[in-house]
PDB file of N, CA and C in Angstrom:
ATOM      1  N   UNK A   1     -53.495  28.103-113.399  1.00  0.00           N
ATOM      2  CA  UNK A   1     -53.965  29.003-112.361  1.00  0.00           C
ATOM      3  C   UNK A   1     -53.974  28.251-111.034  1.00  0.00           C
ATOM      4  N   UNK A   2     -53.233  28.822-110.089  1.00  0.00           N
ATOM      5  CA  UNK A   2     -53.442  28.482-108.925  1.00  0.00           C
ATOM      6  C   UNK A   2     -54.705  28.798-107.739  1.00  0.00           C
ATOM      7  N   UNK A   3     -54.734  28.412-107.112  1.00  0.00           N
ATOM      8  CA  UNK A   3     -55.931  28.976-106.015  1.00  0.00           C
ATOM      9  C   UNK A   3     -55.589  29.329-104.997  1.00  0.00           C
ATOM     10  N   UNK A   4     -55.376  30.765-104.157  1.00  0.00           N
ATOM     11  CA  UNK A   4     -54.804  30.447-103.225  1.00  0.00           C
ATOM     12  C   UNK A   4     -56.078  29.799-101.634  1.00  0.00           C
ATOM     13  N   UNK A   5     -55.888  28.928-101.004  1.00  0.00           N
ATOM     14  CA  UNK A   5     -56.984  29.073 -99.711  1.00  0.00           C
ATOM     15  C   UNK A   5     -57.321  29.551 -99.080  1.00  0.00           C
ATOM     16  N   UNK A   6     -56.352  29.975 -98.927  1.00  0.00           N
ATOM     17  CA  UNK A   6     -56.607  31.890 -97.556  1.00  0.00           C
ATOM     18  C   UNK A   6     -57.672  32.964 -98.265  1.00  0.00           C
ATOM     19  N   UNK A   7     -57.890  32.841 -99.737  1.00  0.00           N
ATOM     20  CA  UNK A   7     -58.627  33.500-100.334  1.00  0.00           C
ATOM     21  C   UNK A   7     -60.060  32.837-100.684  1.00  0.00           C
ATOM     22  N   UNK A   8     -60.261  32.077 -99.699  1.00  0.00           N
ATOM     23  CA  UNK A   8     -61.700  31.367-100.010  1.00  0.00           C
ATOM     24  C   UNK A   8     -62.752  32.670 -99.718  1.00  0.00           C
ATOM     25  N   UNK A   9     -63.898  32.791-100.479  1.00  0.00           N
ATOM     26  CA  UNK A   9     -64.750  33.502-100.169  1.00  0.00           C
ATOM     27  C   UNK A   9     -65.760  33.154 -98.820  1.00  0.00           C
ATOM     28  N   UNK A  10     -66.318  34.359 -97.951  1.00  0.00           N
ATOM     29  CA  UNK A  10     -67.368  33.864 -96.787  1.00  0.00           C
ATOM     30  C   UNK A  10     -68.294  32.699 -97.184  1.00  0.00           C
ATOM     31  N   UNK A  11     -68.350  31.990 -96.670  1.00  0.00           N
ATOM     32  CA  UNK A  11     -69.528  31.037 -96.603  1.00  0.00           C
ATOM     33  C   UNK A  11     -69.131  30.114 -97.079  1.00  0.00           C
ATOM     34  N   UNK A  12     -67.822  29.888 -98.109  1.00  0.00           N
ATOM     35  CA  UNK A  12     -67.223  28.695 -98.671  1.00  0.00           C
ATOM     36  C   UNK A  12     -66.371  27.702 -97.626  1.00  0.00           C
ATOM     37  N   UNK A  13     -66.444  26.483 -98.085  1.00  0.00           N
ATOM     38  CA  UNK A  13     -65.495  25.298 -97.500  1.00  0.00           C
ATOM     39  C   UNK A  13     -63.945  25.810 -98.402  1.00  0.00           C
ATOM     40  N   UNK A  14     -62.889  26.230 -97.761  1.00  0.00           N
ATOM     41  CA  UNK A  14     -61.562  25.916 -98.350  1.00  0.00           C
ATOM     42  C   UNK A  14     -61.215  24.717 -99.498  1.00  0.00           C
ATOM     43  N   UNK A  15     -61.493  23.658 -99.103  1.00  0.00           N
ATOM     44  CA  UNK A  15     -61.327  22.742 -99.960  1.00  0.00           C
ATOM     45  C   UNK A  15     -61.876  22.798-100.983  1.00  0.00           C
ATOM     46  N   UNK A  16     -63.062  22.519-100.702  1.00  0.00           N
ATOM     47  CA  UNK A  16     -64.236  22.568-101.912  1.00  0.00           C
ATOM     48  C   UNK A  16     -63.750  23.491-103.184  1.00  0.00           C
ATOM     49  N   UNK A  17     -63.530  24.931-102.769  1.00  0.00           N
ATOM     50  CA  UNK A  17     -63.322  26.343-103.193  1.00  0.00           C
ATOM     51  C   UNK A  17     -61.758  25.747-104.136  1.00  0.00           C
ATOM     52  N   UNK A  18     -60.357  24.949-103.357  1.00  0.00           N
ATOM     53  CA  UNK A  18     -59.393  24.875-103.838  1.00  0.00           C
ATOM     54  C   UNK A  18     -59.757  23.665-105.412  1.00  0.00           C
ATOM     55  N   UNK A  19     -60.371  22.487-104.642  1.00  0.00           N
ATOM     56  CA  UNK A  19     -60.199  21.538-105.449  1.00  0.00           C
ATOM     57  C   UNK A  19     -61.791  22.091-106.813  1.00  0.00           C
ATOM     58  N   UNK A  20     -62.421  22.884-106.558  1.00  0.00           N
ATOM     59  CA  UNK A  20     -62.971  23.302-107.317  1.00  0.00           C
ATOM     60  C   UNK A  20     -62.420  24.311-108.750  1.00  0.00           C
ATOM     61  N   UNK A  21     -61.294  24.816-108.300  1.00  0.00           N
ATOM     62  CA  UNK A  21     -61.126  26.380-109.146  1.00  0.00           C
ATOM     63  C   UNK A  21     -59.500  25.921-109.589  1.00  0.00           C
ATOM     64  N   UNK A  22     -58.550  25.051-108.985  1.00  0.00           N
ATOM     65  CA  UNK A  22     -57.160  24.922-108.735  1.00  0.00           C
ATOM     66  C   UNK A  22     -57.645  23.429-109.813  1.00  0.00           C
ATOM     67  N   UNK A  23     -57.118  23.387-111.544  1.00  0.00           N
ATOM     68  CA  UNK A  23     -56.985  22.377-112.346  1.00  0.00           C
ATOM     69  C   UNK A  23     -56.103  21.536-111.946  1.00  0.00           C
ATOM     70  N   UNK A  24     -54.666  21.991-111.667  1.00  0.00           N
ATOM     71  CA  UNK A  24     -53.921  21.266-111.410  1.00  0.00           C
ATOM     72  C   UNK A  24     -53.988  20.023-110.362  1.00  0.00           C
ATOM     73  N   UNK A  25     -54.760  20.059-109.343  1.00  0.00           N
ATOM     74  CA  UNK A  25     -55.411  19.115-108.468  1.00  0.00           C
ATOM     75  C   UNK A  25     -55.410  17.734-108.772  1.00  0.00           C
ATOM     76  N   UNK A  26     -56.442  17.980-109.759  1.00  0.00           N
ATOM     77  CA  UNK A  26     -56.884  16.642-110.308  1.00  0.00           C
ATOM     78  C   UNK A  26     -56.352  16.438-111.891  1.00  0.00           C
ATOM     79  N   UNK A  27     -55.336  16.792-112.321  1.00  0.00           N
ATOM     80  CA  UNK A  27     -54.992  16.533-113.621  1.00  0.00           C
ATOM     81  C   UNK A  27     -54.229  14.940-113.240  1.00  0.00           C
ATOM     82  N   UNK A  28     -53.659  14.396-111.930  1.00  0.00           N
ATOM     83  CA  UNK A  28     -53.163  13.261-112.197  1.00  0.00           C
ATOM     84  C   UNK A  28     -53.994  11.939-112.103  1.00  0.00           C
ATOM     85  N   UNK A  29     -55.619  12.219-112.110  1.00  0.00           N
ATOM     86  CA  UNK A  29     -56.460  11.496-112.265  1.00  0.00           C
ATOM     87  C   UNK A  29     -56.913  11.041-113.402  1.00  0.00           C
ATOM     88  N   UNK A  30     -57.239   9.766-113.960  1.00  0.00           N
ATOM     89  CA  UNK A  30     -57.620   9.480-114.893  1.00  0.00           C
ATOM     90  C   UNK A  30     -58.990  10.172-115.526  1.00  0.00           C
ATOM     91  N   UNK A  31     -59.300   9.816-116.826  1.00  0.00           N
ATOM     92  CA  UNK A  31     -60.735  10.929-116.947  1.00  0.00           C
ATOM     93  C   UNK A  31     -62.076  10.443-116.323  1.00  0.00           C
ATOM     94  N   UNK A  32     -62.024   9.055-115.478  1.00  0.00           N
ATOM     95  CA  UNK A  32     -63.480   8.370-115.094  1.00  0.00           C
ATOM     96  C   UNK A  32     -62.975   7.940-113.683  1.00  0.00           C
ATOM     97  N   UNK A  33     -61.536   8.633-113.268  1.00  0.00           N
ATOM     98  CA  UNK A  33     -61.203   8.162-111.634  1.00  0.00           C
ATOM     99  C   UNK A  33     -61.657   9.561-110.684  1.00  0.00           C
ATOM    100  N   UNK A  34     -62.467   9.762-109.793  1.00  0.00           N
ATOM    101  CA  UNK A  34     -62.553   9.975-108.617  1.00  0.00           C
ATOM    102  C   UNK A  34     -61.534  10.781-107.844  1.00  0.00           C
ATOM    103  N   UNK A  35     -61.415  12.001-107.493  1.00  0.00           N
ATOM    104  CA  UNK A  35     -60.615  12.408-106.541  1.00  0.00           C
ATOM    105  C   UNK A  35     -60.945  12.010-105.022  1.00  0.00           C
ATOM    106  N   UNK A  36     -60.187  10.923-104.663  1.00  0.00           N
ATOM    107  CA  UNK A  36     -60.289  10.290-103.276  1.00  0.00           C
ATOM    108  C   UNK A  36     -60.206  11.316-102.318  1.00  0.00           C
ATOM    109  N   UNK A  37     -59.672  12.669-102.505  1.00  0.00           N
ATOM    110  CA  UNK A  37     -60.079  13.639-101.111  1.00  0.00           C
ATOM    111  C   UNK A  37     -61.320  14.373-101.201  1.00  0.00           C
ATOM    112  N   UNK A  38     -61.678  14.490-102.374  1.00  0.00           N
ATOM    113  CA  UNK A  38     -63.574  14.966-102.812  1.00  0.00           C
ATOM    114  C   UNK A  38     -63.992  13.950-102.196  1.00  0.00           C
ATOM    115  N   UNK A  39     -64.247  12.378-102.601  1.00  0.00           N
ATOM    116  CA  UNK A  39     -65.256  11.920-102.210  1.00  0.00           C
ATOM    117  C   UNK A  39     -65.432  11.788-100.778  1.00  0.00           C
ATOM    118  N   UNK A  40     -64.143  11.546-100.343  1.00  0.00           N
ATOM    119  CA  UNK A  40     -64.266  11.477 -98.422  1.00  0.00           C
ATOM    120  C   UNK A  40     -64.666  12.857 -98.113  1.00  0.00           C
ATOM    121  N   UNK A  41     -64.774  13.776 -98.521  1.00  0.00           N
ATOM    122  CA  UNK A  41     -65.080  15.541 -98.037  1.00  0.00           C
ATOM    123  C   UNK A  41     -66.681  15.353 -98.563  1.00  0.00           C
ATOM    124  N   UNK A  42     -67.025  14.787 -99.451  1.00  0.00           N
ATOM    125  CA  UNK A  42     -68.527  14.101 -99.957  1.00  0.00           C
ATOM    126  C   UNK A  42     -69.118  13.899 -99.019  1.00  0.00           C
ATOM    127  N   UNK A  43     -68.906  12.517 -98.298  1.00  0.00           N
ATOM    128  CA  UNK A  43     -69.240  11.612 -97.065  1.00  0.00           C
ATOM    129  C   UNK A  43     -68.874  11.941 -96.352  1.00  0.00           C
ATOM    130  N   UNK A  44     -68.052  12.538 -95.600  1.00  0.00           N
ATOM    131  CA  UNK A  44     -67.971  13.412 -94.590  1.00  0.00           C
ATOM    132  C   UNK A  44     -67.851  14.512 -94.220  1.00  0.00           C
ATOM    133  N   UNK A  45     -68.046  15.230 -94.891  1.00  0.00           N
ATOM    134  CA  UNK A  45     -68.906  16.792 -94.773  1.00  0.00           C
ATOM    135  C   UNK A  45     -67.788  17.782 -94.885  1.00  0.00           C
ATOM    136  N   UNK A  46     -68.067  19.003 -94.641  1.00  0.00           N
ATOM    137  CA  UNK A  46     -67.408  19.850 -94.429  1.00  0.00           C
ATOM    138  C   UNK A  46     -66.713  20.306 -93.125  1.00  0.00           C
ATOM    139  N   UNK A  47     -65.140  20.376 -92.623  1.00  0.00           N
ATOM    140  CA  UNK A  47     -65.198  19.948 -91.144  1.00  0.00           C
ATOM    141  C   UNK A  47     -64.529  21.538 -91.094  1.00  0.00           C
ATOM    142  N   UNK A  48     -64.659  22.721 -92.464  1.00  0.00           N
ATOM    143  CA  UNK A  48     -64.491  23.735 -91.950  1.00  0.00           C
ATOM    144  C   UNK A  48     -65.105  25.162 -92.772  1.00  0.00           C
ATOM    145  N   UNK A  49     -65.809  25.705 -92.382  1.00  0.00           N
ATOM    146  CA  UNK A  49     -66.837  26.725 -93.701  1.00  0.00           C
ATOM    147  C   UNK A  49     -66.027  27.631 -93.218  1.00  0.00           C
ATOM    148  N   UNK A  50     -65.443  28.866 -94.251  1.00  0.00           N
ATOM    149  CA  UNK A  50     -65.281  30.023 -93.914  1.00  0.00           C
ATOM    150  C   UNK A  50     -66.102  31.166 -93.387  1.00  0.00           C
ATOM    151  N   UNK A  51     -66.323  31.801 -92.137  1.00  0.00           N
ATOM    152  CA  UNK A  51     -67.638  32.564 -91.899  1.00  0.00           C
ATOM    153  C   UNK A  51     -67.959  33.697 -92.105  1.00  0.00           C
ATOM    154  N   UNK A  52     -69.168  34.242 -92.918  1.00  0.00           N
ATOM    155  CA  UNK A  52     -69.607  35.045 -93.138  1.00  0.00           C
ATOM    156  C   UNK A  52     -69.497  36.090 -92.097  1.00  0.00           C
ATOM    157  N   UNK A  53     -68.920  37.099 -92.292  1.00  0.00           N
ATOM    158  CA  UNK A  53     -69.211  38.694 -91.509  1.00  0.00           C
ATOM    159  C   UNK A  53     -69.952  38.764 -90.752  1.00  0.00           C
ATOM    160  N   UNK A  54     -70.308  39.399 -89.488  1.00  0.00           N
ATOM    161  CA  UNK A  54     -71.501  39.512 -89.113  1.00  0.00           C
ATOM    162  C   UNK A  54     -72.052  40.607 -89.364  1.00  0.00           C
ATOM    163  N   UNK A  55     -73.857  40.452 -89.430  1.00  0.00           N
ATOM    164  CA  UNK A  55     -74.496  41.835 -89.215  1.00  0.00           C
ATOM    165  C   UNK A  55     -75.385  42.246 -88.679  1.00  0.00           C
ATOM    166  N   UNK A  56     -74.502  42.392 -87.397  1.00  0.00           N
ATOM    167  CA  UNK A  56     -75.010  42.516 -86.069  1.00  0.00           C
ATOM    168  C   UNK A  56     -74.492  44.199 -86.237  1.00  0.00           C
ATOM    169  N   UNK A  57     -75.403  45.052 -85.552  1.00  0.00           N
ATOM    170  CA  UNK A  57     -75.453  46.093 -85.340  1.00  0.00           C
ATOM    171  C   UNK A  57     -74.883  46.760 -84.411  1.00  0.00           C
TER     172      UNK A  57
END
């Protein structure tokens, strides 16, 4: 199963959402290695949230 990003839900980080739901990602990691673009998105945050709708009247 793929993920697509454009389909991240409101309030989600893209990434997070891809490398969360998309297996294929991290299958070339060993079973006790670290995905080096998680942990830097770890420590340095989220640099993009998808935004919730507004509901403003």
């Amino acid at each position: 199963m793929t993920v697509d990003a454009q389909k991240t839900p409101p309030g989600q980080c893209p990434q997070c959402w891809q490398h969360a739901y998309d297996k294929s990602i991290h299958r070339k990691l060993g079973p006790r290695e670290d995905c080096p673009e998680c942990v830097d998105h770890m420590v340095n945050g989220h640099p993009h949230i998808v935004p919730k709708p507004s509901r403003w009247w």
